[in-house]
N, C-alpha and C. Protein backbone atom coordinates (compact mmCIF):
# COMPACT_ATOMS: atom_id res chain seq x y z
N UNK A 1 112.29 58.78 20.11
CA UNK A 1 111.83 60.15 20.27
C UNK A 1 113.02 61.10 20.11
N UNK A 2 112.96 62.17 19.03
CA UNK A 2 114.00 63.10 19.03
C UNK A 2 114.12 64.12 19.57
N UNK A 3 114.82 64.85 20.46
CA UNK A 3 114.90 65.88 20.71
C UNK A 3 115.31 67.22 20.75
N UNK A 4 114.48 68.03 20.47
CA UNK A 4 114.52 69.02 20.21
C UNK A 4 115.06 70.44 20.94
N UNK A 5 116.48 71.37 20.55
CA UNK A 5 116.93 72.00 21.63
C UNK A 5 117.14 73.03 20.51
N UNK A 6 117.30 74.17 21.63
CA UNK A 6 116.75 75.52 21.15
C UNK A 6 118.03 76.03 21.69
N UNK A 7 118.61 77.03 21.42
CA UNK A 7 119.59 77.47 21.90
C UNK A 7 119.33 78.88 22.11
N UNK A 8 119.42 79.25 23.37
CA UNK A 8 119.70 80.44 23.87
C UNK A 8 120.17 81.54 24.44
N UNK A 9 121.67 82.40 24.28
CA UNK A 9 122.09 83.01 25.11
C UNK A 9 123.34 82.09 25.73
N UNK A 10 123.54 80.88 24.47
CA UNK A 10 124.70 80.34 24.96
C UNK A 10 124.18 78.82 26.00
N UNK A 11 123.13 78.93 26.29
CA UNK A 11 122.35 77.76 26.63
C UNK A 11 121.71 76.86 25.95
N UNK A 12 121.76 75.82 25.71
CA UNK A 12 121.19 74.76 25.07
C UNK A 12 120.30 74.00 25.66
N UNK A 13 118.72 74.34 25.42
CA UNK A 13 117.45 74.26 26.01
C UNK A 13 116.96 72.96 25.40
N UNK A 14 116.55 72.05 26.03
CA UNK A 14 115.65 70.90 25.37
C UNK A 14 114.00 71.23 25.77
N UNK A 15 113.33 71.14 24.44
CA UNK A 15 112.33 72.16 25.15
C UNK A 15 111.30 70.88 25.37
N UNK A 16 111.36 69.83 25.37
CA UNK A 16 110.54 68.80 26.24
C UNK A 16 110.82 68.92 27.54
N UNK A 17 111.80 69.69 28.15
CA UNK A 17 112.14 69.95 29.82
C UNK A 17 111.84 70.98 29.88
N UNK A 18 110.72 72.24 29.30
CA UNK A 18 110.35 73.36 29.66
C UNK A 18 108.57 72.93 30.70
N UNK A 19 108.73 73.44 31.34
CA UNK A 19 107.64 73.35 32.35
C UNK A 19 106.96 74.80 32.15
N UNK A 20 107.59 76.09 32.58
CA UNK A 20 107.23 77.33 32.51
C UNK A 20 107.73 77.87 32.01
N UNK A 21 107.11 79.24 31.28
CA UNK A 21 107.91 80.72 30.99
C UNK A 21 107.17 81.52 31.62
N UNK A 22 107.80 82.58 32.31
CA UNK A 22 107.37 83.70 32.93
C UNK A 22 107.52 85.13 32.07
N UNK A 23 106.55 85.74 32.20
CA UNK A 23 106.58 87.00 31.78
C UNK A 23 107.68 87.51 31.44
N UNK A 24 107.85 89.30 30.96
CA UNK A 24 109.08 89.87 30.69
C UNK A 24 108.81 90.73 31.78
N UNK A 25 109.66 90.64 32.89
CA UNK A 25 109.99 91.77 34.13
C UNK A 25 111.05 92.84 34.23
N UNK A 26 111.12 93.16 34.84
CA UNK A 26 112.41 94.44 35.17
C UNK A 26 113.28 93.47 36.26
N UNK A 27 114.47 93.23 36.07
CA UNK A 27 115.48 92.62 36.55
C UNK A 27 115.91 93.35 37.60
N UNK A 28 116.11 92.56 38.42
CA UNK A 28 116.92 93.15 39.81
C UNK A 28 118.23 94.19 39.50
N UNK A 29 118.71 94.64 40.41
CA UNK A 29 119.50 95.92 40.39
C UNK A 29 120.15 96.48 39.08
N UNK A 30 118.74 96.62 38.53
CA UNK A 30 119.14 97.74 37.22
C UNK A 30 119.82 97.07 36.17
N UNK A 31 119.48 95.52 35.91
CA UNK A 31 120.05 94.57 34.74
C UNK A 31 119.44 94.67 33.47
N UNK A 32 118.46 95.10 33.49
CA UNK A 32 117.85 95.46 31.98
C UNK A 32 116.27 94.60 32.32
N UNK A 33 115.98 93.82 31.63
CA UNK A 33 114.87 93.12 31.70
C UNK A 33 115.09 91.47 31.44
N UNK A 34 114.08 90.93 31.82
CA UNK A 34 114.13 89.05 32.23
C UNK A 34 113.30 88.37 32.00
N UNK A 35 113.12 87.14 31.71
CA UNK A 35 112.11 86.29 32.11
C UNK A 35 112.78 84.97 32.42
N UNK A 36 112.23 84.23 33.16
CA UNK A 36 112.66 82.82 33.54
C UNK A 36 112.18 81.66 32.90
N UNK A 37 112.31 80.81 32.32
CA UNK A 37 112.90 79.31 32.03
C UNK A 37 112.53 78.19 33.59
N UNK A 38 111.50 77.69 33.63
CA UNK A 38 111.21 76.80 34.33
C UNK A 38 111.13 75.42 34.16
N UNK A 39 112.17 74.50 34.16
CA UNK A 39 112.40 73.16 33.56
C UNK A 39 111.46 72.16 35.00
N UNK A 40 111.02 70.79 34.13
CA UNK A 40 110.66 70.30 35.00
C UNK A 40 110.79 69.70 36.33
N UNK A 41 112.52 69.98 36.17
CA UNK A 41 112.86 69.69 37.76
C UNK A 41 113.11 70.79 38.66
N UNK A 42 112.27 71.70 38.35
CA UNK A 42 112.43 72.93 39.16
C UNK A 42 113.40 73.84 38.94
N UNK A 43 114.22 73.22 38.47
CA UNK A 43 115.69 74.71 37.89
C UNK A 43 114.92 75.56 36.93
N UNK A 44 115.45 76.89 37.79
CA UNK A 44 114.73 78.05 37.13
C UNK A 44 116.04 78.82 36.20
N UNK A 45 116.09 79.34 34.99
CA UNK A 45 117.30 79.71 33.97
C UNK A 45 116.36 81.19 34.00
N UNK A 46 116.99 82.10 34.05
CA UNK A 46 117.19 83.88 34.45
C UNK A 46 117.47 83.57 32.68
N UNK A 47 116.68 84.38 31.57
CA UNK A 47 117.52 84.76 30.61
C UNK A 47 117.10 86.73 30.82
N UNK A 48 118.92 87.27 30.22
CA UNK A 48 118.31 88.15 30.94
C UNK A 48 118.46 89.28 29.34
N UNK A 49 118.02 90.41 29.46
CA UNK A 49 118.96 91.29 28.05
C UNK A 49 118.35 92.78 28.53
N UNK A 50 118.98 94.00 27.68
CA UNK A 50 119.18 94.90 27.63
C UNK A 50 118.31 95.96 27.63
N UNK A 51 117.24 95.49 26.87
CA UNK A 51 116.12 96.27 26.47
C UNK A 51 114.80 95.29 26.47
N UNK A 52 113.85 95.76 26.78
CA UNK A 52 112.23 95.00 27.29
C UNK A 52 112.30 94.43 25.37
N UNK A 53 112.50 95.38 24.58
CA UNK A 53 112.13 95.16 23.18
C UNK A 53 112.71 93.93 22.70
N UNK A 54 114.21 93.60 23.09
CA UNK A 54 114.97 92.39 22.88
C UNK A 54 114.15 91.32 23.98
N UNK A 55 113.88 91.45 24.82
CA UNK A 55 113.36 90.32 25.11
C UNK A 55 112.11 90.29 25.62
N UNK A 56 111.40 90.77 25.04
CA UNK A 56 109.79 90.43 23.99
C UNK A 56 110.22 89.58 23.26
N UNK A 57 111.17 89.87 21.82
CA UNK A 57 111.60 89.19 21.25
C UNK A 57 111.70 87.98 20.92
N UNK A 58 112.41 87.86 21.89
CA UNK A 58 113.53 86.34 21.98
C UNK A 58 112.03 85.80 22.80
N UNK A 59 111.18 86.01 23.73
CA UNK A 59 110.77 85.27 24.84
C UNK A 59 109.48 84.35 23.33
N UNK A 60 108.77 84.95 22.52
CA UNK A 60 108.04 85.83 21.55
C UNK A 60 108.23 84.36 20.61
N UNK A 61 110.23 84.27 20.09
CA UNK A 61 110.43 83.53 19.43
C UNK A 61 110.69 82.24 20.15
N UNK A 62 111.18 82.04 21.38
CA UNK A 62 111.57 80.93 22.11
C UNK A 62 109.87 79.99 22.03
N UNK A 63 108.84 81.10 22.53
CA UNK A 63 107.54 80.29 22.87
C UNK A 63 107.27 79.57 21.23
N UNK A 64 107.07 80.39 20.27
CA UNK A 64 106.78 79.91 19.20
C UNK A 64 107.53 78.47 18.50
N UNK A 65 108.88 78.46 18.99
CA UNK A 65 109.83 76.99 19.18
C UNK A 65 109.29 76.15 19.70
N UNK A 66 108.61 76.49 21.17
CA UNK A 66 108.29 75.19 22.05
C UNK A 66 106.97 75.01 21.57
N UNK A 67 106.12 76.29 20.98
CA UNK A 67 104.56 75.46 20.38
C UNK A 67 105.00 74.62 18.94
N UNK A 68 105.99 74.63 18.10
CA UNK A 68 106.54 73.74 17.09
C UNK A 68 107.09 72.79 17.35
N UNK A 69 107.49 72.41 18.57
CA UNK A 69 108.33 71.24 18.96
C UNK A 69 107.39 69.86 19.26
């Protein structure tokens, strides 16, 4: 079985260990906007960026990775 990793933000995601993605939120004290990365052992990965528009984006293109994987 090969696996497949996605790279994000300097992180290197195997997306057979994605469990969840969460929405795009407003980040705690004024960081821009977020969504979380829920792997199956419970570690939750914060990706975070600048503008809601960048990460629509990325969240947008990451999902479309893990429905191809």
């Amino acid at each position: 079985m090969s696996r497949v990793i996605y790279e994000l933000q300097g992180f290197a995601i195997v997306l057979g260990k994605v469990a969840l993605i969460s929405r795009v939120f407003v980040a705690d004290n004024d960081e821009g906007y977020q969504f979380n990365i829920t792997f199956s052992a419970d570690l939750r990965l914060p990706i975070k960026f600048p503008t809601r528009n960048e990460a629509d984006l990325e969240r947008q293109l990451f999902l479309s990775a893990l429905k191809d994987s």
